[in-house]
Protein backbone atom coordinates (compact mmCIF):
# COMPACT_ATOMS: atom_id res chain seq x y z
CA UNK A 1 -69.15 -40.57 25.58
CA UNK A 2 -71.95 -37.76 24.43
CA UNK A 3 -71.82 -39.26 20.99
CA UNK A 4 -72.23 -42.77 22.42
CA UNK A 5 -75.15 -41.40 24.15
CA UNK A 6 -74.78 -40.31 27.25
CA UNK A 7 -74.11 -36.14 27.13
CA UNK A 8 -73.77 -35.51 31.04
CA UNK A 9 -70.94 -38.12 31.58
CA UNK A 10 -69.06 -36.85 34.32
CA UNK A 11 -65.34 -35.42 33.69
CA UNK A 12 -64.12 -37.86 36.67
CA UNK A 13 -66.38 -40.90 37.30
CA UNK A 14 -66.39 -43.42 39.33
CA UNK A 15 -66.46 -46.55 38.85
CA UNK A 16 -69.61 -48.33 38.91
CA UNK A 17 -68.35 -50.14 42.31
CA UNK A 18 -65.27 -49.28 44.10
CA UNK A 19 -62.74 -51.55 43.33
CA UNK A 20 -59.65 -52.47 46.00
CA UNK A 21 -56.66 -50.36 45.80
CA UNK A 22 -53.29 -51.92 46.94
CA UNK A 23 -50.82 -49.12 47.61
CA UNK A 24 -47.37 -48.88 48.66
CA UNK A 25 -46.19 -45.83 49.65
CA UNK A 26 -43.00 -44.05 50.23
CA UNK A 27 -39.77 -42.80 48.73
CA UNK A 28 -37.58 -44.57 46.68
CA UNK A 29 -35.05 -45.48 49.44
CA UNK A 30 -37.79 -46.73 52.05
CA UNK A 31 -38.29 -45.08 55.44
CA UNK A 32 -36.96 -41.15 56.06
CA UNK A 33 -38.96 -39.17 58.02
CA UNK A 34 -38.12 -40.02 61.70
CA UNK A 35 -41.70 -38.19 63.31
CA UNK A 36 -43.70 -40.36 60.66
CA UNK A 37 -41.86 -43.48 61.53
CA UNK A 38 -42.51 -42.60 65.17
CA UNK A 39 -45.95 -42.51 64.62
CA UNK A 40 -46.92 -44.36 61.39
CA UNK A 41 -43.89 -46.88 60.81
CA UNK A 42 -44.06 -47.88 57.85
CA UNK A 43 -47.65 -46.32 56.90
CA UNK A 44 -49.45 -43.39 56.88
CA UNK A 45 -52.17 -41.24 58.90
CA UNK A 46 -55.02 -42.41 57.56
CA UNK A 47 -56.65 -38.82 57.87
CA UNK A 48 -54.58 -38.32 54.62
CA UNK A 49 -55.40 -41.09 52.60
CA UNK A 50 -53.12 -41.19 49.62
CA UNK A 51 -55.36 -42.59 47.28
CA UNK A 52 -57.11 -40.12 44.83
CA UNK A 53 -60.92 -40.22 45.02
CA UNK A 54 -62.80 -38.89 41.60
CA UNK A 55 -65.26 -36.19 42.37
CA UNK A 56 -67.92 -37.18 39.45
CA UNK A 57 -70.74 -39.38 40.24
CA UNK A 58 -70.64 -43.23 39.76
CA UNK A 59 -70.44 -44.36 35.96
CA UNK A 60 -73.62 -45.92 35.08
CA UNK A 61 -73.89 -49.58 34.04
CA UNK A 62 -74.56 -48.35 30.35
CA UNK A 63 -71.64 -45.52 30.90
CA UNK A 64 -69.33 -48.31 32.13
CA UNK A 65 -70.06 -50.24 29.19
CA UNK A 66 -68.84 -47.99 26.69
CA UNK A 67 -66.19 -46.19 28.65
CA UNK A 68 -62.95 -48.72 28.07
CA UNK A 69 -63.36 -47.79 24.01
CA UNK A 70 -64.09 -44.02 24.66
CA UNK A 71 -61.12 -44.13 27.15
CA UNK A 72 -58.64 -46.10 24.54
CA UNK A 73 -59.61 -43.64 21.68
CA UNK A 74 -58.51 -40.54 24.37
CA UNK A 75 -55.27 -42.32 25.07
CA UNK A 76 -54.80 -42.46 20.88
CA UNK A 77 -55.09 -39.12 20.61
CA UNK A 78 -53.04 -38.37 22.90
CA UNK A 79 -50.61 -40.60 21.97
CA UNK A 80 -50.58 -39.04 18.23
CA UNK A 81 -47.31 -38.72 16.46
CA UNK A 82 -45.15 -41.12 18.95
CA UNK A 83 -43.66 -44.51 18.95
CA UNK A 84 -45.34 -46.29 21.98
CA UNK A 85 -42.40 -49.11 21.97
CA UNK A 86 -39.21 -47.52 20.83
CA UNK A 87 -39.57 -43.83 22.43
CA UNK A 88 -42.65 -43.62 25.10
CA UNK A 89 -41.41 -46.70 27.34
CA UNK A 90 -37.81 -46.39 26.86
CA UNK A 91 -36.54 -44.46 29.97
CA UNK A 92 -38.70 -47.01 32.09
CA UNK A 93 -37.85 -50.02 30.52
CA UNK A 94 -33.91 -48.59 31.17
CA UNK A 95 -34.62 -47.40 34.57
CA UNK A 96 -35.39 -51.18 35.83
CA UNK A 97 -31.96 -52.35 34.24
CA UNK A 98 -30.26 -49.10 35.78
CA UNK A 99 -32.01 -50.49 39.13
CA UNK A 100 -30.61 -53.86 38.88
CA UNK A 101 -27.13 -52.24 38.10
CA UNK A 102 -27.37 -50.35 41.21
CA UNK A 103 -28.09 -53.32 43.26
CA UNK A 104 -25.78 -54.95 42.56
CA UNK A 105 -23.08 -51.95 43.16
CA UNK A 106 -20.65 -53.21 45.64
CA UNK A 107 -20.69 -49.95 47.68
CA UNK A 108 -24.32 -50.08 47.94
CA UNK A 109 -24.01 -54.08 49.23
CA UNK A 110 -21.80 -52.67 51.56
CA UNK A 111 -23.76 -49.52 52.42
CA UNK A 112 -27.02 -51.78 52.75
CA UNK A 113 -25.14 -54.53 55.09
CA UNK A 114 -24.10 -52.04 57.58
CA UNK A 115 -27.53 -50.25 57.80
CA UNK A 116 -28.69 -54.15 58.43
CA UNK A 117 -26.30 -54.77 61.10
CA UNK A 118 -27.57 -51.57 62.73
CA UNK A 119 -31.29 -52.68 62.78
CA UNK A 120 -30.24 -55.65 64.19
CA UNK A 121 -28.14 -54.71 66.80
CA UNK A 122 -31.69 -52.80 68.14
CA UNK A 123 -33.34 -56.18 68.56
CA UNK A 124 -35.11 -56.21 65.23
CA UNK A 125 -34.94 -58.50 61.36
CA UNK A 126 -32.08 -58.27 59.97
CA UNK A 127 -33.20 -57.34 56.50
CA UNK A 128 -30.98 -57.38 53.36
CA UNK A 129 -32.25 -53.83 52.79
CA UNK A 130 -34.48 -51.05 53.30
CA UNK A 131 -37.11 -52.30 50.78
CA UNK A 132 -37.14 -55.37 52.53
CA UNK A 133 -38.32 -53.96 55.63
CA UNK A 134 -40.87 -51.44 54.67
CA UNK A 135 -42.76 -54.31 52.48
CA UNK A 136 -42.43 -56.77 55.69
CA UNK A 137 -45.56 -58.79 55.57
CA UNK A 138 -45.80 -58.79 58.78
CA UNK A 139 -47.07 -55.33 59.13
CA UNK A 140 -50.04 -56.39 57.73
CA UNK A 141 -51.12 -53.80 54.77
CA UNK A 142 -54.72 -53.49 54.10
CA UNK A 143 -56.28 -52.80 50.89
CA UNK A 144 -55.38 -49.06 50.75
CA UNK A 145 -51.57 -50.65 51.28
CA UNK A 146 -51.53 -48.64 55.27
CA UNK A 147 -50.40 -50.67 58.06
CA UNK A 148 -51.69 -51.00 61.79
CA UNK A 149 -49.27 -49.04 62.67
CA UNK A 150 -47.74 -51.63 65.36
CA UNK A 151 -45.45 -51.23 68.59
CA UNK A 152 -43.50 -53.33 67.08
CA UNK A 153 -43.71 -52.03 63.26
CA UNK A 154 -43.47 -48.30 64.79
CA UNK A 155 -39.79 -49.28 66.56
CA UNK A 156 -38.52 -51.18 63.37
CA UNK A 157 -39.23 -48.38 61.20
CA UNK A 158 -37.99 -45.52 63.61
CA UNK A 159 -34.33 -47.87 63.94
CA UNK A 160 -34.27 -48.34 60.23
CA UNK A 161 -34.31 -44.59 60.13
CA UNK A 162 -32.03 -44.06 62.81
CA UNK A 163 -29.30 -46.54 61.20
CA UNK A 164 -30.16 -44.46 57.92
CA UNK A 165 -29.11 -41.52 59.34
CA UNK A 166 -25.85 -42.80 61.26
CA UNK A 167 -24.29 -44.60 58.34
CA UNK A 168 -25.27 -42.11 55.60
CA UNK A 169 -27.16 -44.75 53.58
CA UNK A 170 -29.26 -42.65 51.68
CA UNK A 171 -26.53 -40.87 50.71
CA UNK A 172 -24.27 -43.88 49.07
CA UNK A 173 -27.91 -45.31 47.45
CA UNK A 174 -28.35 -41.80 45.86
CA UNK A 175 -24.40 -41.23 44.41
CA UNK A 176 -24.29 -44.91 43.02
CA UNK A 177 -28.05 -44.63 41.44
CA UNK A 178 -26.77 -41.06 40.31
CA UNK A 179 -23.86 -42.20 38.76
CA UNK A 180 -25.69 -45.05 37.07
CA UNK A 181 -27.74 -43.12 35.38
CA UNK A 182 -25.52 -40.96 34.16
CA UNK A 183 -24.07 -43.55 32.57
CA UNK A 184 -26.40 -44.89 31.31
CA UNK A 185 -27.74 -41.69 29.87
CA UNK A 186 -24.03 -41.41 27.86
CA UNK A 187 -24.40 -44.71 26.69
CA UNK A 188 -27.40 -43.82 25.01
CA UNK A 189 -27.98 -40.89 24.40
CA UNK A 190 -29.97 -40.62 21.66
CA UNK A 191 -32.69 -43.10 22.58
CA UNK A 192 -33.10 -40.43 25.76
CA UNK A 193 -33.62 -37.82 23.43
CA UNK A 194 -36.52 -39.37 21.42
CA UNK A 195 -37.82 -40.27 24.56
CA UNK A 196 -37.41 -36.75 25.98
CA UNK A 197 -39.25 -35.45 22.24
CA UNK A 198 -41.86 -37.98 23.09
CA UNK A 199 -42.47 -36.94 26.29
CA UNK A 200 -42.73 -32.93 24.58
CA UNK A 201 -45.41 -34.31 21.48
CA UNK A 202 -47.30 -35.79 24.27
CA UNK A 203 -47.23 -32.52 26.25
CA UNK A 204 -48.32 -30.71 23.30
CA UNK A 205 -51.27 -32.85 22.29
CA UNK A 206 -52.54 -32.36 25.31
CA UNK A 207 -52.08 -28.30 25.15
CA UNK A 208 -53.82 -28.68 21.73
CA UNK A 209 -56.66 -30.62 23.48
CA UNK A 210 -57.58 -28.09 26.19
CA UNK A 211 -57.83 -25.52 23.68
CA UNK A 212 -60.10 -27.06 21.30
CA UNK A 213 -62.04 -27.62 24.69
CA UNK A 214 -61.92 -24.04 25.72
């Protein structure tokens, strides 16, 4: 950016105008902290808001202009020395198959169907699974991705924990999704292990870019 012409461009600017931010937050198996769920349901105190805010100064309208290149020829140097396709998106592109494999684990049907039964016998949906409910539309997300924090949303989420916890669901979700990988991992082995090396060249052209920067 200094060479482009503009030498006190801020290490983390902000955008020119804020733009929305749809979030959804939580673990990978929904709802788990009872207290939160109490409180919150299925968002967050928004005291803490999850989103990061950059502590540079806005991005000029000339800065913004000439940012995207200056930002694309960071990510090439970062990216030096490894195959974007093959190696740097493998484990991702594997871990949405691995997720549909899990899914579709009979043990985890099961798991999910009694956990549903559960929330319904409380007077609430009967949702197919825990993802279901904690992206119910009904809770009515904002552009952050928090809730309003309902009666209604705050009971829903504090059963779907409760059933959690009395059939052990989190428990079957994480062997099966454990055991999937696994496998998956010994299937292919040594596509993980580029990936892994990938992961290490990109760790190391970063190390080599801080100290060039002091």
């Amino acid at each position: 950016m200094a060479d482009r012409g503009h030498p006190d461009f801020p290490l983390d600017p902000r955008y020119p105008s804020d733009p929305l931010v749809a979030v959804a937050v939580g673990t990978d198996y929904g709802a788990l902290d009872l207290e939160a769920a109490h409180r919150w349901g299925y968002g967050w105190d928004p005291a803490q808001h999850p989103v990061s805010v950059p502590r540079g100064r806005r991005m000029t309208d000339a800065e913004y202009a000439d940012w995207p290149d200056c930002n694309a020829e960071a990510n090439r140097r970062l990216m030096h020395g490894i195959d974007l396709k093959r190696d740097w998106l493998y484990a991702g592109t594997r871990a949405i198959e691995i997720d549909k494999a899990v899914k579709r684990d009979p043990r985890l049907r099961a798991a999910w169907d009694q956990w549903s039964r559960c929330v319904a016998a409380q007077g609430f949906t009967r949702y197919p699974d825990p993802g279901a409910a904690f992206a119910d539309h009904a809770w009515q997300r904002d552009s952050s991705g928090n809730t309003r924090h309902t009666r209604r949303e705050r009971a829903t989420a504090v059963a779907d924990v409760i059933c959690k916890r009395r059939h052990h669901t989190v428990e079957v979700w994480h062997a099966v999704r454990a055991q999937q990988q696994a496998a998956d991992i010994a299937r292919h082995r040594d596509r993980y292990t580029a990936g892994l090396q990938a992961l290490r060249t990109y760790r190391a052209n970063i190390a080599e870019v801080l100290r060039k920067l002091g």
